[in-house]
Protein backbone atom coordinates (compact mmCIF):
# COMPACT_ATOMS: atom_id res chain seq x y z
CA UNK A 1 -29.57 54.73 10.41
CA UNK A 2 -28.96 51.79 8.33
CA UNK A 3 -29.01 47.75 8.74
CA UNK A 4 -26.20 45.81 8.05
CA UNK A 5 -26.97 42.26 7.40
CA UNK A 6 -24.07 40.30 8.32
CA UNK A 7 -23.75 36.48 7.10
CA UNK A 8 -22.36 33.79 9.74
CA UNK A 9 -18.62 34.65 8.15
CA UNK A 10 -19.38 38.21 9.77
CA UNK A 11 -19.35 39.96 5.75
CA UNK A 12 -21.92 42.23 5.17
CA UNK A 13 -24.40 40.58 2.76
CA UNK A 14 -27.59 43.18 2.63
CA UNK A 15 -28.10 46.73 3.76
CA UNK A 16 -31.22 47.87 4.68
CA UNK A 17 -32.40 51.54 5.77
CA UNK A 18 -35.42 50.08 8.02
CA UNK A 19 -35.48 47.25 10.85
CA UNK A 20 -35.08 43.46 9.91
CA UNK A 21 -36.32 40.97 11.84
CA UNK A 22 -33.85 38.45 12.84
CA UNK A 23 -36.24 35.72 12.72
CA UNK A 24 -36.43 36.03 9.02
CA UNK A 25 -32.61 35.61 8.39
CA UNK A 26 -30.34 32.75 7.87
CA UNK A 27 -28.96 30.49 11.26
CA UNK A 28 -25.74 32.43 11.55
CA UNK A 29 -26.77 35.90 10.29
CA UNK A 30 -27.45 38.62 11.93
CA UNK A 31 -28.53 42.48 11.90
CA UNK A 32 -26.06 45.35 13.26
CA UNK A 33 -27.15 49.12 12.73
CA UNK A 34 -24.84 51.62 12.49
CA UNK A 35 -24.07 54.57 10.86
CA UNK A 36 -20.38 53.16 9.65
CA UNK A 37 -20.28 51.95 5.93
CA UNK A 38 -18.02 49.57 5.08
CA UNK A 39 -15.86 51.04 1.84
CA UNK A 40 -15.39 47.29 0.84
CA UNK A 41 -16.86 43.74 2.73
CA UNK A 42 -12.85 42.73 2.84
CA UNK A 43 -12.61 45.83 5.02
CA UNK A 44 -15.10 44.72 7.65
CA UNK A 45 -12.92 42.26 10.34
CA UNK A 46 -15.56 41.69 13.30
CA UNK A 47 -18.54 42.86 14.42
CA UNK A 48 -18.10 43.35 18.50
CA UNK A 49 -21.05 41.71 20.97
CA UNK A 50 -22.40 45.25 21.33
CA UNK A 51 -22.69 45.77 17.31
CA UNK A 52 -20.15 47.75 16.38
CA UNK A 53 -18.53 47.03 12.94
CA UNK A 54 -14.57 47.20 13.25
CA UNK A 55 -12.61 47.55 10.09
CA UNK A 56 -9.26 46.27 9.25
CA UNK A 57 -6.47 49.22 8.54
CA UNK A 58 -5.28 49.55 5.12
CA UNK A 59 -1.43 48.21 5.40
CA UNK A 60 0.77 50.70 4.59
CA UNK A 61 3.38 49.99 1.83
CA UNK A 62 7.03 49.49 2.49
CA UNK A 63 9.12 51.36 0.12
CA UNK A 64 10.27 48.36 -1.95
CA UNK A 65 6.61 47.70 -2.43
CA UNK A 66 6.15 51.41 -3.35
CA UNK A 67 9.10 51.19 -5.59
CA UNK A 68 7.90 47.46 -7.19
CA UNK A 69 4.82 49.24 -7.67
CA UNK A 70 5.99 52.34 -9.05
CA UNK A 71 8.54 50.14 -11.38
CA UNK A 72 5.75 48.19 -12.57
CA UNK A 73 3.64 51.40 -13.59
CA UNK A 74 6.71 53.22 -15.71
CA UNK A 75 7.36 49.91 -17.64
CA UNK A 76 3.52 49.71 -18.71
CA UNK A 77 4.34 53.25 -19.47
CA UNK A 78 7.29 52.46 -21.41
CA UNK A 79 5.61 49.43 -23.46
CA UNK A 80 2.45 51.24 -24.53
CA UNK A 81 4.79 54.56 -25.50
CA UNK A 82 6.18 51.88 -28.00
CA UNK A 83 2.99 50.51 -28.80
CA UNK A 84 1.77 53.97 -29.96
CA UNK A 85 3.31 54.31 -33.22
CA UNK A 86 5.63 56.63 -34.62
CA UNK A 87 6.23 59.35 -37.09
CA UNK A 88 8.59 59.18 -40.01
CA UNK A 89 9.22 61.85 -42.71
CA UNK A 90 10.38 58.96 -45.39
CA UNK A 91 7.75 59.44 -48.16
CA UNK A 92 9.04 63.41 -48.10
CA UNK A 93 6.17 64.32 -45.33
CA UNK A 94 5.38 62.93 -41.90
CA UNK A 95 3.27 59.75 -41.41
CA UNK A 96 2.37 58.38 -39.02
CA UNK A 97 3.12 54.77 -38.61
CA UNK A 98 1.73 51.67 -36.38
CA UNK A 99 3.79 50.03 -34.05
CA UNK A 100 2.12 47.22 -32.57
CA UNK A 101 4.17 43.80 -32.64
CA UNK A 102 2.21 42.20 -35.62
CA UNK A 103 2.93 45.86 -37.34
CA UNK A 104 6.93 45.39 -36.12
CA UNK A 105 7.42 42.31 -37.53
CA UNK A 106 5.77 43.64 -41.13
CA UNK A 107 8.21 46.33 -40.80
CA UNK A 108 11.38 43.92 -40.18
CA UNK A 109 9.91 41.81 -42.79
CA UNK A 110 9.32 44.93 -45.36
CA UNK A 111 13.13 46.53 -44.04
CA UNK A 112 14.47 42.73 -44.55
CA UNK A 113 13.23 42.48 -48.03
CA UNK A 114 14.04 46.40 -49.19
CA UNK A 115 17.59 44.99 -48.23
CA UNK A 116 17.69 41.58 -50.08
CA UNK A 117 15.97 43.55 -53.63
CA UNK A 118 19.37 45.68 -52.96
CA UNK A 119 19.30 47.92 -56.07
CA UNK A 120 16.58 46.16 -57.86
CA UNK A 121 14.78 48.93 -59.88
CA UNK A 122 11.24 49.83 -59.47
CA UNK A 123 11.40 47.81 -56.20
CA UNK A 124 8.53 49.24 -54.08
CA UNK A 125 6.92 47.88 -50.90
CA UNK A 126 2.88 48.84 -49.89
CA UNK A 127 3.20 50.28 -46.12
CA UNK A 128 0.53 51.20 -43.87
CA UNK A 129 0.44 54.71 -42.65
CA UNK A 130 -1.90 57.70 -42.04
CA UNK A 131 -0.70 61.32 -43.26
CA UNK A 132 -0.93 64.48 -41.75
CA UNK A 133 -4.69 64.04 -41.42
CA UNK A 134 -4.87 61.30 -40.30
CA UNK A 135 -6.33 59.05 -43.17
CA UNK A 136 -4.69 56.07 -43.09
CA UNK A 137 -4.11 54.01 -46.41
CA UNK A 138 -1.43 51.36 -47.97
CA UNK A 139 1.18 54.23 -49.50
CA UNK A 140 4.09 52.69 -51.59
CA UNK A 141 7.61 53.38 -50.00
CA UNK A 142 10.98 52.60 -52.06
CA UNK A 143 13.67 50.26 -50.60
CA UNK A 144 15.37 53.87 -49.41
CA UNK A 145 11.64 55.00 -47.63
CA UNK A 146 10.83 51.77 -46.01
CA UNK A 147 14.51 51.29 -44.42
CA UNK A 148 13.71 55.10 -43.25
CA UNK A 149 10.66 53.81 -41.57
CA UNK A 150 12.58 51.22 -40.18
CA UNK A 151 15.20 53.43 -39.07
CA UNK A 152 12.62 55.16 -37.22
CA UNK A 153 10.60 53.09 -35.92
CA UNK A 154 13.81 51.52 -34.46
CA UNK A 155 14.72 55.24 -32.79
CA UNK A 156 11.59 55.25 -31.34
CA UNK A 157 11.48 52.24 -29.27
CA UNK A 158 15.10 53.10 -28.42
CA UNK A 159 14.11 56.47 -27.14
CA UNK A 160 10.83 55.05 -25.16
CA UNK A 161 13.34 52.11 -23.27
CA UNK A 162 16.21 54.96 -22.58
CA UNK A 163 13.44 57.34 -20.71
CA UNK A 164 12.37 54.08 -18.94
CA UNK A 165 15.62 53.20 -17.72
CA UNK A 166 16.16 56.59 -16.67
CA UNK A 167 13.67 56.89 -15.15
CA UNK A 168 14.08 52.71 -13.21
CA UNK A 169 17.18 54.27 -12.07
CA UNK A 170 15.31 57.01 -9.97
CA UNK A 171 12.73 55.27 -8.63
CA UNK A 172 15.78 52.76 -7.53
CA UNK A 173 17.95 55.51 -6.15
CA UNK A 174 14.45 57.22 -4.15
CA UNK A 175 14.80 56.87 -0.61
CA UNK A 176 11.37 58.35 0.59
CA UNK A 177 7.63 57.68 -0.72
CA UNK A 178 7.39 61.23 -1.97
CA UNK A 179 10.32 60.72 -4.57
CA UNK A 180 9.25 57.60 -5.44
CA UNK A 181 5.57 59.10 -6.25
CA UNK A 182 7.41 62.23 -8.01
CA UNK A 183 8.52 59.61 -10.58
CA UNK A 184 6.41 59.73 -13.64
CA UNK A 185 6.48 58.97 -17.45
């Protein structure tokens, strides 16, 4: 059966599978054996005067704390969905492109200036992307491609925030644990 060496606080500090000797501990400490474990030292609340550990019970969420939780979760969800990247057949195939803010603002800043060349021949723009096999390389897109990507990339983030509000509107509308639980990305 194992030791449980339990500082003055009453937190288990040192487990032990063979007898301690009091003597050798800390003033304060002491030495309970049991055959309990605690899962965590928070979980341990008292030891009683004839050894026996008692742990606290795990407080059981209310359903706004469910739901808060849940909530929380889906918009993670949501903002790493946009974070992924996106696909875009612009340059006549898909690509895949990078959608991480530093790579949204080079794509406002690449749509912004595809729009102020207007018809400027030969205008071109390098872009980041990886092709269908996923090498990724600087690949030239035309005022036309890059406002394609933009277009996209756009539609994408759009598409990730509508399934996230959808999907805030039924963990708001769940009456029960169990539907709010059912409500995934």
């Amino acid at each position: 059966m194992p030791y449980y060496v339990l500082n003055a606080l009453g937190a288990v500090v040192a487990v032990a599978s063979a007898p301690i000797n009091e003597d050798d501990l800390q003033v304060g400490w002491s030495v309970v054996e049991s055959e309990e474990h605690p899962t965590s030292l928070l979980d341990l609340e008292t030891v009683t005067p004839e050894g026996i550990l008692v742990y606290r019970q795990p407080a059981v969420p209310t359903l706004d704390e469910l739901k808060a939780t849940r909530a929380a979760y889906i918009e993670g969800k949501c903002a790493a969905q946009i974070i992924a990247g996106f696909a875009c057949d612009a340059l006549g195939e898909a690509h895949t492109y990078p959608s991480k803010p530093t790579d949204q603002a080079n794509l406002t800043a690449s749509v912004l200036d595809a729009v102020l060349a207007g018809d400027a021949p030969g205008w071109t723009t390098p872009f980041w992307c990886a092709d269908a096999a996923g090498v990724w390389a600087w690949r030239q897109h035309t005022a036309v491609q890059i406002k394609a990507v933009g277009a996209a990339g756009k539609a994408a983030v759009l598409a990730a925030q509508a399934h996230n509000a959808y999907l805030q509107a039924q963990i708001a509308a769940a009456t029960t644990a169990a539907e709010v639980e059912a409500v995934t990305w």
